[in-house]
C-alpha atoms as a PDB file:
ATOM      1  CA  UNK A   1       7.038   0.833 -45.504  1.00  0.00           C
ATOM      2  CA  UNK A   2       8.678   2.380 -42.322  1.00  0.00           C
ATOM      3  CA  UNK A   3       9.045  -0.506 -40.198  1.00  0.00           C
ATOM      4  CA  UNK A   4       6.959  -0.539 -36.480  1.00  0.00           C
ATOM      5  CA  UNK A   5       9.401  -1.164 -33.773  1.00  0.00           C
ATOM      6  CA  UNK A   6       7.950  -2.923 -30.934  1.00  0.00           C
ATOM      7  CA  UNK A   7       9.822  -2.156 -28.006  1.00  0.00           C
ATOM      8  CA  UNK A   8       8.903  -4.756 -25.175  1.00  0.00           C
ATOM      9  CA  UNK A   9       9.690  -3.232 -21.978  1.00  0.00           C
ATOM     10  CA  UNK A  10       9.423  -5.732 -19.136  1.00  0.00           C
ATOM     11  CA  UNK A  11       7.143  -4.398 -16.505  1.00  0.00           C
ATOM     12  CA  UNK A  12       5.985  -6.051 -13.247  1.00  0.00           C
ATOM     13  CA  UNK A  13       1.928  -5.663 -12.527  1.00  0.00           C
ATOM     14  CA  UNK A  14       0.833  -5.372  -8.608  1.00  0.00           C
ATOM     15  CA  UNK A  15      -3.318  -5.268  -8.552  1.00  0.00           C
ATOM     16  CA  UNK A  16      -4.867  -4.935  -5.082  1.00  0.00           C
ATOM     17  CA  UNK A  17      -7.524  -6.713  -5.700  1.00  0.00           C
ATOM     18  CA  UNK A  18      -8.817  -9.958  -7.796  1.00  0.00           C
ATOM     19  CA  UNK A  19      -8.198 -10.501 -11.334  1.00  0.00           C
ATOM     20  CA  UNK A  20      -9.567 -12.965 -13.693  1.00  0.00           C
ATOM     21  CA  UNK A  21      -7.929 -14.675 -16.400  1.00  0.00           C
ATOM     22  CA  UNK A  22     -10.254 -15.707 -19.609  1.00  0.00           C
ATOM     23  CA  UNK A  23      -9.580 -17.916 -22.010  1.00  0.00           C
ATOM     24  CA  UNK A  24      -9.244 -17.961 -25.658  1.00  0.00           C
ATOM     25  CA  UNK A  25     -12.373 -16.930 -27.389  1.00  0.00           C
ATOM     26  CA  UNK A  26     -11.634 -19.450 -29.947  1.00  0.00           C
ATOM     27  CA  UNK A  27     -12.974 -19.321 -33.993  1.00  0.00           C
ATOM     28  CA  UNK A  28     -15.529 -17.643 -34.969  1.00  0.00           C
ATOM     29  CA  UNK A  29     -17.634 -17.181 -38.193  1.00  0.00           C
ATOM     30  CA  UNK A  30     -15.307 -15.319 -40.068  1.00  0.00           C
ATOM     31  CA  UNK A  31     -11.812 -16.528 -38.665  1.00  0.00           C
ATOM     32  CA  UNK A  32      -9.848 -16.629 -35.848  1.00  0.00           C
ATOM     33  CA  UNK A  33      -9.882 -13.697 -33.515  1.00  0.00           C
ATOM     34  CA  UNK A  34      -6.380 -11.812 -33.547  1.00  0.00           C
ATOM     35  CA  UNK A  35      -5.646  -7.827 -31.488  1.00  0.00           C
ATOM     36  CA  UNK A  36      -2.953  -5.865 -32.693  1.00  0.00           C
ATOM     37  CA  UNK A  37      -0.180  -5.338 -30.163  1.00  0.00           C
ATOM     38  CA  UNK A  38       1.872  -2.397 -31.563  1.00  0.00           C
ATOM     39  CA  UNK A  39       0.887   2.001 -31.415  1.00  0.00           C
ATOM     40  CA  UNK A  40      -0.509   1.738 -35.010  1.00  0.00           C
ATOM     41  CA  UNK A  41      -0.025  -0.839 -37.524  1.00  0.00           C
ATOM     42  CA  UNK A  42      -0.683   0.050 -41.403  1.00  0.00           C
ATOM     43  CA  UNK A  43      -3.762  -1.907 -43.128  1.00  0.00           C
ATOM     44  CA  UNK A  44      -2.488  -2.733 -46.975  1.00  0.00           C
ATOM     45  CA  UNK A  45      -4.527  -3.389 -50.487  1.00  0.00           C
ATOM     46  CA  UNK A  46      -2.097  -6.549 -50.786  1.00  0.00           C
ATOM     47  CA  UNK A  47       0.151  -8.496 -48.797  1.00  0.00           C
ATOM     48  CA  UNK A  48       3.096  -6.760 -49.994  1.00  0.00           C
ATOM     49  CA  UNK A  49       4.929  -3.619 -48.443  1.00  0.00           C
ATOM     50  CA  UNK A  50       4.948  -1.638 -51.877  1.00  0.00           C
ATOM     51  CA  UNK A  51       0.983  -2.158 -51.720  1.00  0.00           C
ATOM     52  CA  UNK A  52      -1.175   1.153 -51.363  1.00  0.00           C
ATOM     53  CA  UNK A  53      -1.686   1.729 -47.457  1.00  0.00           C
ATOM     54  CA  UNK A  54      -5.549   1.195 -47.073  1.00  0.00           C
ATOM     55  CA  UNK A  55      -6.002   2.447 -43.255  1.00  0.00           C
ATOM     56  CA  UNK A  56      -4.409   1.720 -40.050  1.00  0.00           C
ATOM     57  CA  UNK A  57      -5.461  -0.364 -37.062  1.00  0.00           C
ATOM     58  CA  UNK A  58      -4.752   0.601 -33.246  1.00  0.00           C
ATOM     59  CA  UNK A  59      -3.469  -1.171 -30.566  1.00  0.00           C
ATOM     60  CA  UNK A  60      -6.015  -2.996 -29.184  1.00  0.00           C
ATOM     61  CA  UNK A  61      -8.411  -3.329 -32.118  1.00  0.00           C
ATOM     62  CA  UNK A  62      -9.494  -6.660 -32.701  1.00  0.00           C
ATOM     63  CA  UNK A  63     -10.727  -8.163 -35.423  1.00  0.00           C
ATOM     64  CA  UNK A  64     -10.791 -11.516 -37.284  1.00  0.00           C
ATOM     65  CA  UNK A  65      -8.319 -13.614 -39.810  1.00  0.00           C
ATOM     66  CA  UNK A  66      -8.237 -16.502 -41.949  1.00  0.00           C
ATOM     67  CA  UNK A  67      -5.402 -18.347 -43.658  1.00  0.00           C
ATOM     68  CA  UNK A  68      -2.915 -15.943 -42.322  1.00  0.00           C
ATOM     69  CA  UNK A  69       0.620 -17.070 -44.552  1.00  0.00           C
ATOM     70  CA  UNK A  70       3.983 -15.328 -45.106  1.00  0.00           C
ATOM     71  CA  UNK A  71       4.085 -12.969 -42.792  1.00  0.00           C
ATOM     72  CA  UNK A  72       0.821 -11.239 -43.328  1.00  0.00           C
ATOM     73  CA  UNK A  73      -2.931 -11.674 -42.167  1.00  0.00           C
ATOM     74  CA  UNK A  74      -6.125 -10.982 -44.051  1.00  0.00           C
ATOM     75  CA  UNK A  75      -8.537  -8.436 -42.069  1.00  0.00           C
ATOM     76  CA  UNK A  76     -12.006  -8.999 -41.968  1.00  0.00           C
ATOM     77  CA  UNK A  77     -14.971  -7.211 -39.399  1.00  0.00           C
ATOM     78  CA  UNK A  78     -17.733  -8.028 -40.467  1.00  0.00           C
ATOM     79  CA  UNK A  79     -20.029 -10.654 -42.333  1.00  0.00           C
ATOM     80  CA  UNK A  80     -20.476  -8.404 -44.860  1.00  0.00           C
ATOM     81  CA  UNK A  81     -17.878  -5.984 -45.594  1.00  0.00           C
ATOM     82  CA  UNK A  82     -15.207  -8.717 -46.698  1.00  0.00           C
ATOM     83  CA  UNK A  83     -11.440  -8.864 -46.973  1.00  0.00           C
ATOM     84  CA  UNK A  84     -10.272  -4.783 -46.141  1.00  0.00           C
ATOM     85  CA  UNK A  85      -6.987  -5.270 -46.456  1.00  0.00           C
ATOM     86  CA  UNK A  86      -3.157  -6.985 -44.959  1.00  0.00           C
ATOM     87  CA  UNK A  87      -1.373  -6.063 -42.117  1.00  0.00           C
ATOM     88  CA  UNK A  88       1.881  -7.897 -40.855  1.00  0.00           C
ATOM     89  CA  UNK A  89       1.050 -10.735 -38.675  1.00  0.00           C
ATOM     90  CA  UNK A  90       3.988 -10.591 -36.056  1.00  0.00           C
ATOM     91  CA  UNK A  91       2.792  -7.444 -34.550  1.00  0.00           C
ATOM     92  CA  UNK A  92      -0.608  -9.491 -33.603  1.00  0.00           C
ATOM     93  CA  UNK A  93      -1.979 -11.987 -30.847  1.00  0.00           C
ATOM     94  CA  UNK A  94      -3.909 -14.577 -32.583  1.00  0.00           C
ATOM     95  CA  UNK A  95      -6.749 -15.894 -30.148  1.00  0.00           C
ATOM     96  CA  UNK A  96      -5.058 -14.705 -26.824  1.00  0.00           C
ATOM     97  CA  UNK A  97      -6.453 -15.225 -23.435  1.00  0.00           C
ATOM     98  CA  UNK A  98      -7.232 -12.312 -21.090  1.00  0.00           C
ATOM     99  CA  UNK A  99      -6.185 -10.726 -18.025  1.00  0.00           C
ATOM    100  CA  UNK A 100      -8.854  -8.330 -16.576  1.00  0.00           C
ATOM    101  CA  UNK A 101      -7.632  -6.100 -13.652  1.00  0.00           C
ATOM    102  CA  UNK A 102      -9.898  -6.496 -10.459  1.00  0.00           C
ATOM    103  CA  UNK A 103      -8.977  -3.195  -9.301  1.00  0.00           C
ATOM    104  CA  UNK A 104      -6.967   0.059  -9.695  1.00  0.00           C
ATOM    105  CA  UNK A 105      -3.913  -1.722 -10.941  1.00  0.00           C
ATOM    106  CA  UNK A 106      -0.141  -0.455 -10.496  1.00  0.00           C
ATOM    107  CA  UNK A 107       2.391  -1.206 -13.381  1.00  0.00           C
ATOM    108  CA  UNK A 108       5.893  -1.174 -11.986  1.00  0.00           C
ATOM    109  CA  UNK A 109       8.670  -1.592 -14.030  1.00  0.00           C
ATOM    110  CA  UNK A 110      10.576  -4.914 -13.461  1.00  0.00           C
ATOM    111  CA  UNK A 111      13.977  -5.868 -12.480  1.00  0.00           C
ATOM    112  CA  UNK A 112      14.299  -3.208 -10.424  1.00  0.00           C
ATOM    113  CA  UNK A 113      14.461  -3.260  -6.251  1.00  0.00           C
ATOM    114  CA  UNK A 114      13.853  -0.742  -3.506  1.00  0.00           C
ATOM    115  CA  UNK A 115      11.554   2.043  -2.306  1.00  0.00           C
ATOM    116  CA  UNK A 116      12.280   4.076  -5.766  1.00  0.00           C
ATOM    117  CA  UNK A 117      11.347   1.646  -7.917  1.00  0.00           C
ATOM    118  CA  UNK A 118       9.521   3.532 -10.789  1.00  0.00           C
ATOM    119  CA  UNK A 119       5.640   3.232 -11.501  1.00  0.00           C
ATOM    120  CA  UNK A 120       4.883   3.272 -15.571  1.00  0.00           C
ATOM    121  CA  UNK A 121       1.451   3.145 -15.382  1.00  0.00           C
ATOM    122  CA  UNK A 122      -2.039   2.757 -13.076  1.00  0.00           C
ATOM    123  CA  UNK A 123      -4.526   0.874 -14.801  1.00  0.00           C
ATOM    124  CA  UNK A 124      -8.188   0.885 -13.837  1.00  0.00           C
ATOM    125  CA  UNK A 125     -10.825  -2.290 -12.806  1.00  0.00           C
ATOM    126  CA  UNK A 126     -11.648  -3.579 -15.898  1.00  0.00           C
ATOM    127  CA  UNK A 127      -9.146  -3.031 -18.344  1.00  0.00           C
ATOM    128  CA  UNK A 128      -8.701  -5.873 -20.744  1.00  0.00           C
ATOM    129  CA  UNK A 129      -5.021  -6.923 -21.576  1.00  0.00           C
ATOM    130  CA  UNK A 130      -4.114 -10.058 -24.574  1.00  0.00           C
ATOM    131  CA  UNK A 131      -1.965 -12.375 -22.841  1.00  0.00           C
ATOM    132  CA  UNK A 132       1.002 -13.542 -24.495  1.00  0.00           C
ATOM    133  CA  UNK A 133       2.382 -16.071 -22.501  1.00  0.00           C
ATOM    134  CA  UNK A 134       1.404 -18.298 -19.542  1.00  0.00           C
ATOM    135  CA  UNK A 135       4.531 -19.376 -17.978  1.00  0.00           C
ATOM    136  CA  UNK A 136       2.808 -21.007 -14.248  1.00  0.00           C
ATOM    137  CA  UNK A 137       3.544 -18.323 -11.781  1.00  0.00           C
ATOM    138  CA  UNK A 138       3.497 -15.495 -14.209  1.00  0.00           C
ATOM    139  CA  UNK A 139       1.802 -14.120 -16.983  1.00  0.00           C
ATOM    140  CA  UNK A 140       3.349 -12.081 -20.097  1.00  0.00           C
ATOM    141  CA  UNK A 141       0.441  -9.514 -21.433  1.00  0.00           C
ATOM    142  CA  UNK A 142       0.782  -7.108 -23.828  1.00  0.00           C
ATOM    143  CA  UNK A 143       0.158  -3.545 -22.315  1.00  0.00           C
ATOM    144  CA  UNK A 144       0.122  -0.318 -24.954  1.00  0.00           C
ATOM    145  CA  UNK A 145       2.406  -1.198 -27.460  1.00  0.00           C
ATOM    146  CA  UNK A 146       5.142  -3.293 -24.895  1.00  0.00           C
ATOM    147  CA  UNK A 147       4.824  -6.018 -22.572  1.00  0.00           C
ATOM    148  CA  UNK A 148       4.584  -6.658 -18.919  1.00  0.00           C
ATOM    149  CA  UNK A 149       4.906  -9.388 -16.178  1.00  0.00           C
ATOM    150  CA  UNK A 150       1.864 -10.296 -13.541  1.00  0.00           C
ATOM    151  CA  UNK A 151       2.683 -12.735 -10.833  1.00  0.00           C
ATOM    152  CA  UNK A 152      -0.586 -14.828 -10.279  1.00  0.00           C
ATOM    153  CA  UNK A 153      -1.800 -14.754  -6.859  1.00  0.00           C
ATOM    154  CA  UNK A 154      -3.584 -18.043  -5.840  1.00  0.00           C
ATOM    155  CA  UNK A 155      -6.944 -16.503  -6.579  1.00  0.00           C
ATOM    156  CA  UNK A 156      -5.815 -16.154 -10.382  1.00  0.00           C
ATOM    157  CA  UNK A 157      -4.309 -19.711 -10.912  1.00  0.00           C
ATOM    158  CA  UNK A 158      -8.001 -21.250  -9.799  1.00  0.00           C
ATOM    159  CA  UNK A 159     -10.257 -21.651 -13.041  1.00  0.00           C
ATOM    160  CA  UNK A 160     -12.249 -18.459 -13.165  1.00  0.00           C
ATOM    161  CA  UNK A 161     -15.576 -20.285 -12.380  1.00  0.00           C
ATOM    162  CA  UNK A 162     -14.453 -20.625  -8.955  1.00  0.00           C
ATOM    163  CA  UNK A 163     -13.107 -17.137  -8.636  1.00  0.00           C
ATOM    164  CA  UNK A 164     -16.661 -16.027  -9.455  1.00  0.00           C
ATOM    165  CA  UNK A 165     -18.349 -13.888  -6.349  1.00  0.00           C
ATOM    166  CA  UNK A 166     -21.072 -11.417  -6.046  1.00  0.00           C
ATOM    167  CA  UNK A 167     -23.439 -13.066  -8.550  1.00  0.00           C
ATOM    168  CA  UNK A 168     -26.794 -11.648  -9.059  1.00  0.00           C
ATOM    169  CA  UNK A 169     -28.217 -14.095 -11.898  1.00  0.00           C
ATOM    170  CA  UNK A 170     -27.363 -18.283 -12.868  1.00  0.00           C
ATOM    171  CA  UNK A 171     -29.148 -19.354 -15.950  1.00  0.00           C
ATOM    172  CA  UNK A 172     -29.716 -23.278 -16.537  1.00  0.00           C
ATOM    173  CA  UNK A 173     -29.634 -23.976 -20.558  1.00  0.00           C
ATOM    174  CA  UNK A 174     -31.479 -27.033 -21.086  1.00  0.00           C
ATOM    175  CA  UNK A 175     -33.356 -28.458 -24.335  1.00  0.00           C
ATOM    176  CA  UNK A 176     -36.698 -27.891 -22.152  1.00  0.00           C
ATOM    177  CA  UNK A 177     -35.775 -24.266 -20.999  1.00  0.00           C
ATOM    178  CA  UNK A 178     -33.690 -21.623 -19.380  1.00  0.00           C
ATOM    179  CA  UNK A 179     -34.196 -21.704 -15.910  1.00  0.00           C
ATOM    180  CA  UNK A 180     -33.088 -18.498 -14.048  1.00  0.00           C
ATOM    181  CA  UNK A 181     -31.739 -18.322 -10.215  1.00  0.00           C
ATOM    182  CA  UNK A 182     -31.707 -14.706  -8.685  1.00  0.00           C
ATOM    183  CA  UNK A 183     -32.706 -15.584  -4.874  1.00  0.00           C
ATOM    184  CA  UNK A 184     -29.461 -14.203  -3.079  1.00  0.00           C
ATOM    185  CA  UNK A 185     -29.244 -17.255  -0.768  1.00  0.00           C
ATOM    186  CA  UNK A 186     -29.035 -19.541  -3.420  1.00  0.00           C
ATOM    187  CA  UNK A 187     -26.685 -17.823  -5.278  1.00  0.00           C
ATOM    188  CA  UNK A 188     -24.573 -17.828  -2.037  1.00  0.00           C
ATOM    189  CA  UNK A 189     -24.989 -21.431  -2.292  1.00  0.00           C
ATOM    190  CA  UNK A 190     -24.376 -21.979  -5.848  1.00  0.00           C
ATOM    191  CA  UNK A 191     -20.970 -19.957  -5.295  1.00  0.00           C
ATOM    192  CA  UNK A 192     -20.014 -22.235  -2.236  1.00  0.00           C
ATOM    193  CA  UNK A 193     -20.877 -25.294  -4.613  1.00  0.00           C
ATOM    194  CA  UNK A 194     -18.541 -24.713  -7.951  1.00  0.00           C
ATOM    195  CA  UNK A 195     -15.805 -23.085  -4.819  1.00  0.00           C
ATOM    196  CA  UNK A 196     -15.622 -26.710  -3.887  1.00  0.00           C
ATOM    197  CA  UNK A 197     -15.483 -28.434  -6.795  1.00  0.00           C
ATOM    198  CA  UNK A 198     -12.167 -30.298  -7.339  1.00  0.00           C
ATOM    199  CA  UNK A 199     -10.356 -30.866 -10.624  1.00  0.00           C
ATOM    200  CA  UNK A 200     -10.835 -34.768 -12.398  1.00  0.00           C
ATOM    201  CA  UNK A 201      -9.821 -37.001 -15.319  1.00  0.00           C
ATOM    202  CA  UNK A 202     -12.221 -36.695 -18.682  1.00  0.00           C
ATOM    203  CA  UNK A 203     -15.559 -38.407 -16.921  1.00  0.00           C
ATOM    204  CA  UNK A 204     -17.656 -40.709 -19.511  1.00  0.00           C
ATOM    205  CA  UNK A 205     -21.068 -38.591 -18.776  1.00  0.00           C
ATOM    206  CA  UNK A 206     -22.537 -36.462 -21.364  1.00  0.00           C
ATOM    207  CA  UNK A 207     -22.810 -32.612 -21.393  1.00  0.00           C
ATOM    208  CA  UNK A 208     -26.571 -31.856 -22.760  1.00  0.00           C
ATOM    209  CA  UNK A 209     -27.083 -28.312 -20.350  1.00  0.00           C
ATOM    210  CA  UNK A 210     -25.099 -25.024 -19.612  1.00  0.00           C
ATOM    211  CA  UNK A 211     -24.788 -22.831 -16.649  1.00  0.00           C
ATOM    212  CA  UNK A 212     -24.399 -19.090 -17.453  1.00  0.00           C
ATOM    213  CA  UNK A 213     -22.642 -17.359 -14.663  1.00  0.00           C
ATOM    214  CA  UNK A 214     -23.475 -13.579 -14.028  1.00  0.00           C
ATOM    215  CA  UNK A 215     -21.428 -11.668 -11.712  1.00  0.00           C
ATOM    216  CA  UNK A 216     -21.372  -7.930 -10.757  1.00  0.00           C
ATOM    217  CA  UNK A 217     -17.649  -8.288 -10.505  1.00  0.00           C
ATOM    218  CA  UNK A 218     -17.026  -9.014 -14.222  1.00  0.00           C
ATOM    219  CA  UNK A 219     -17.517 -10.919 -17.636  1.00  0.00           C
ATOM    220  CA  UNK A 220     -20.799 -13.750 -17.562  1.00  0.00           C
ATOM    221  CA  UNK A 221     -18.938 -16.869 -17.166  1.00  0.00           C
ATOM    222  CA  UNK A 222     -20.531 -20.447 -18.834  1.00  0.00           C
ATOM    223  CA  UNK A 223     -19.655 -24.130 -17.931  1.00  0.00           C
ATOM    224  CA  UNK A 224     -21.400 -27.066 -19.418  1.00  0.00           C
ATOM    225  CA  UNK A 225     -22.824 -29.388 -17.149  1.00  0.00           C
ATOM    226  CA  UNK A 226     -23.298 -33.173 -17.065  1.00  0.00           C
ATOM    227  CA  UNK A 227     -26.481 -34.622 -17.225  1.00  0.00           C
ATOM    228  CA  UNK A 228     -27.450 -38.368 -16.328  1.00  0.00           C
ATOM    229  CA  UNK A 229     -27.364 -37.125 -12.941  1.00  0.00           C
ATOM    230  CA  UNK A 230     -23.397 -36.611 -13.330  1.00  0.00           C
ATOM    231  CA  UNK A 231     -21.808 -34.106 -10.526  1.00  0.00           C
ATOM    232  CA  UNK A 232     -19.475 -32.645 -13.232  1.00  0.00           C
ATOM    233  CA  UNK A 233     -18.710 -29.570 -15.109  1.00  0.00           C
ATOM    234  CA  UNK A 234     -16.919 -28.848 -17.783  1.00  0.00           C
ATOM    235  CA  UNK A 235     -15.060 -25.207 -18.521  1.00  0.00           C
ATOM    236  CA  UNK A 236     -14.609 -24.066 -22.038  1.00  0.00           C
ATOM    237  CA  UNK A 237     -10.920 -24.800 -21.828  1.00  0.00           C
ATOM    238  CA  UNK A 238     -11.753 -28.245 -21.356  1.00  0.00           C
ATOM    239  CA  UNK A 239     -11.005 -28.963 -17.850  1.00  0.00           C
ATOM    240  CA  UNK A 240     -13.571 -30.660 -16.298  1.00  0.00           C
ATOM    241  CA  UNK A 241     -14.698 -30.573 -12.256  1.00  0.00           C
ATOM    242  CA  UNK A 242     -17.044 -32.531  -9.764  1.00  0.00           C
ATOM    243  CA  UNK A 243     -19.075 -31.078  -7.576  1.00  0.00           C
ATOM    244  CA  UNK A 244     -18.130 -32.154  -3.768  1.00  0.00           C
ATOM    245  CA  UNK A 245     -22.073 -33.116  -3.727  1.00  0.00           C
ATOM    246  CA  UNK A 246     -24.616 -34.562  -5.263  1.00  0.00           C
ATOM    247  CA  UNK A 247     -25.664 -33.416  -8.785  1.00  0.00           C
ATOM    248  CA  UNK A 248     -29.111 -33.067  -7.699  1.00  0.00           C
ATOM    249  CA  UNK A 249     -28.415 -30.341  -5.197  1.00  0.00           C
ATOM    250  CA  UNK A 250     -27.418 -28.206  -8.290  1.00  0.00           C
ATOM    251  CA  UNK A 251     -30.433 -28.540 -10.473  1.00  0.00           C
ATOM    252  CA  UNK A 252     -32.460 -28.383  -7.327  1.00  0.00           C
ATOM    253  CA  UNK A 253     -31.252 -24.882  -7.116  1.00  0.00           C
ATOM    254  CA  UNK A 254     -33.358 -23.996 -10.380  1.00  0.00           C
ATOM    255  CA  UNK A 255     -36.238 -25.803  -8.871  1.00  0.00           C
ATOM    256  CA  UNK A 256     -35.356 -29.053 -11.100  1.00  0.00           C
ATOM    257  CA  UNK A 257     -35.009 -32.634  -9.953  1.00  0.00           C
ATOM    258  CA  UNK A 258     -32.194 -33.631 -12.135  1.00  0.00           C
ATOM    259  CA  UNK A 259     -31.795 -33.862 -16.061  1.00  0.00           C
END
């Protein structure tokens, strides 16, 4: 087997407007989620590199993987077409978090200074990019086969739930029903409300509803919220937040008195 090279060519991202950063997707029903970061990467009958090339995956493609061992992951995509084949695991992102652009985005290569400075790339609102590597200030994502650096603006590092604008429906999930919220002024409210919630320790209440976040702007976003009359939410990283009111005002919003 001809061996992919994966050349990672550092590369600085500049995006004129807001981003948002997703997390994980986490496990699903057939295996952990896992996008393939090289040009083309060969699907095999059996983990082995003398085993008869079965297809070939893109960069990009996702798909799911179980019990991935000795260099090579099992591909499935779907519930009922089983195992397809093997491809090599170290040219793939296993359950990566997201960068979405905001905006016509500008890929600059890095490292380099001055009014000359190259541009590699212009990526448009919405593209999707794995990220590899969260190091505070800057992210490392995967971009067409290499990698690039984005320096987080202030905007990125807050959880996305708060970067949330522009919404047009909230759902309520409750045991009793799904309550919906489209009024404009209290979604202008609403936004105000999770903008000012601040960050807290694990609280003791219990999480028995969900609020599904719809926004023109981007991907629905969902946070479980407390009940017991508890001003908290919590994201599905597991950071949890308290409202800078009470936890009535919220459910009031869906024309509910608490839960």
């Amino acid at each position: 087997m001809k061996r992919i090279v994966l050349v990672l060519a550092a590369l600085c991202l500049l995006s004129t407007a807001h981003a948002q950063i997703l997390p994980p997707d986490g496990p699903g029903q057939l295996g952990i989620p896992a996008v393939v970061l090289c040009q083309t990467l060969t699907v095999r009958e059996a983990p082995q590199t003398s085993a008869k090339s079965v297809g070939k995956l893109r960069y990009g493609d996702l798909f799911y993987t179980q019990n991935a061992a000795d260099g090579w992951a099992p591909v499935f995509q779907g519930e009922n077409e089983g195992c397809l084949g093997y491809v090599k695991s170290e040219f793939l992102a296993f359950d990566p978090g997201w960068y979405v652009t905001g905006g016509s985005t500008s890929v600059w290569a890095w490292g380099e200074t001055g009014p000359n400075v190259p541009k590699v790339a212009l990526l448009d609102k919405g593209e999707k990019l794995p990220i590899l590597k969260d190091s505070g200030d800057w992210l490392v994502v995967s971009l067409r086969g290499a990698a690039g650096w984005i320096k987080k603006t202030a905007a990125d590092k807050a959880p996305v739930f708060q970067a949330v604008s522009n919404l047009y429906q909230a759902e309520m999930h409750t045991a009793s029903g799904v309550y919906v919220l489209t009024n404009p002024d209290s979604l202008r409210r609403l936004e105000a409300l999770l903008a000012a919630a601040s960050p807290i320790q694990t609280p003791s209440c219990p999480f028995q509803a969900k609020l599904v976040l719809r926004s023109a702007d981007g991907n629905p976003v969902t946070l479980e919220v407390a009940t017991d009359f508890c001003p908290n939410l919590r994201t599905a990283d597991g950071q949890h937040y308290q409202l800078s009111t009470r936890a009535t005002e919220l459910w009031q919003l869906f024309g509910l008195n608490g839960y």
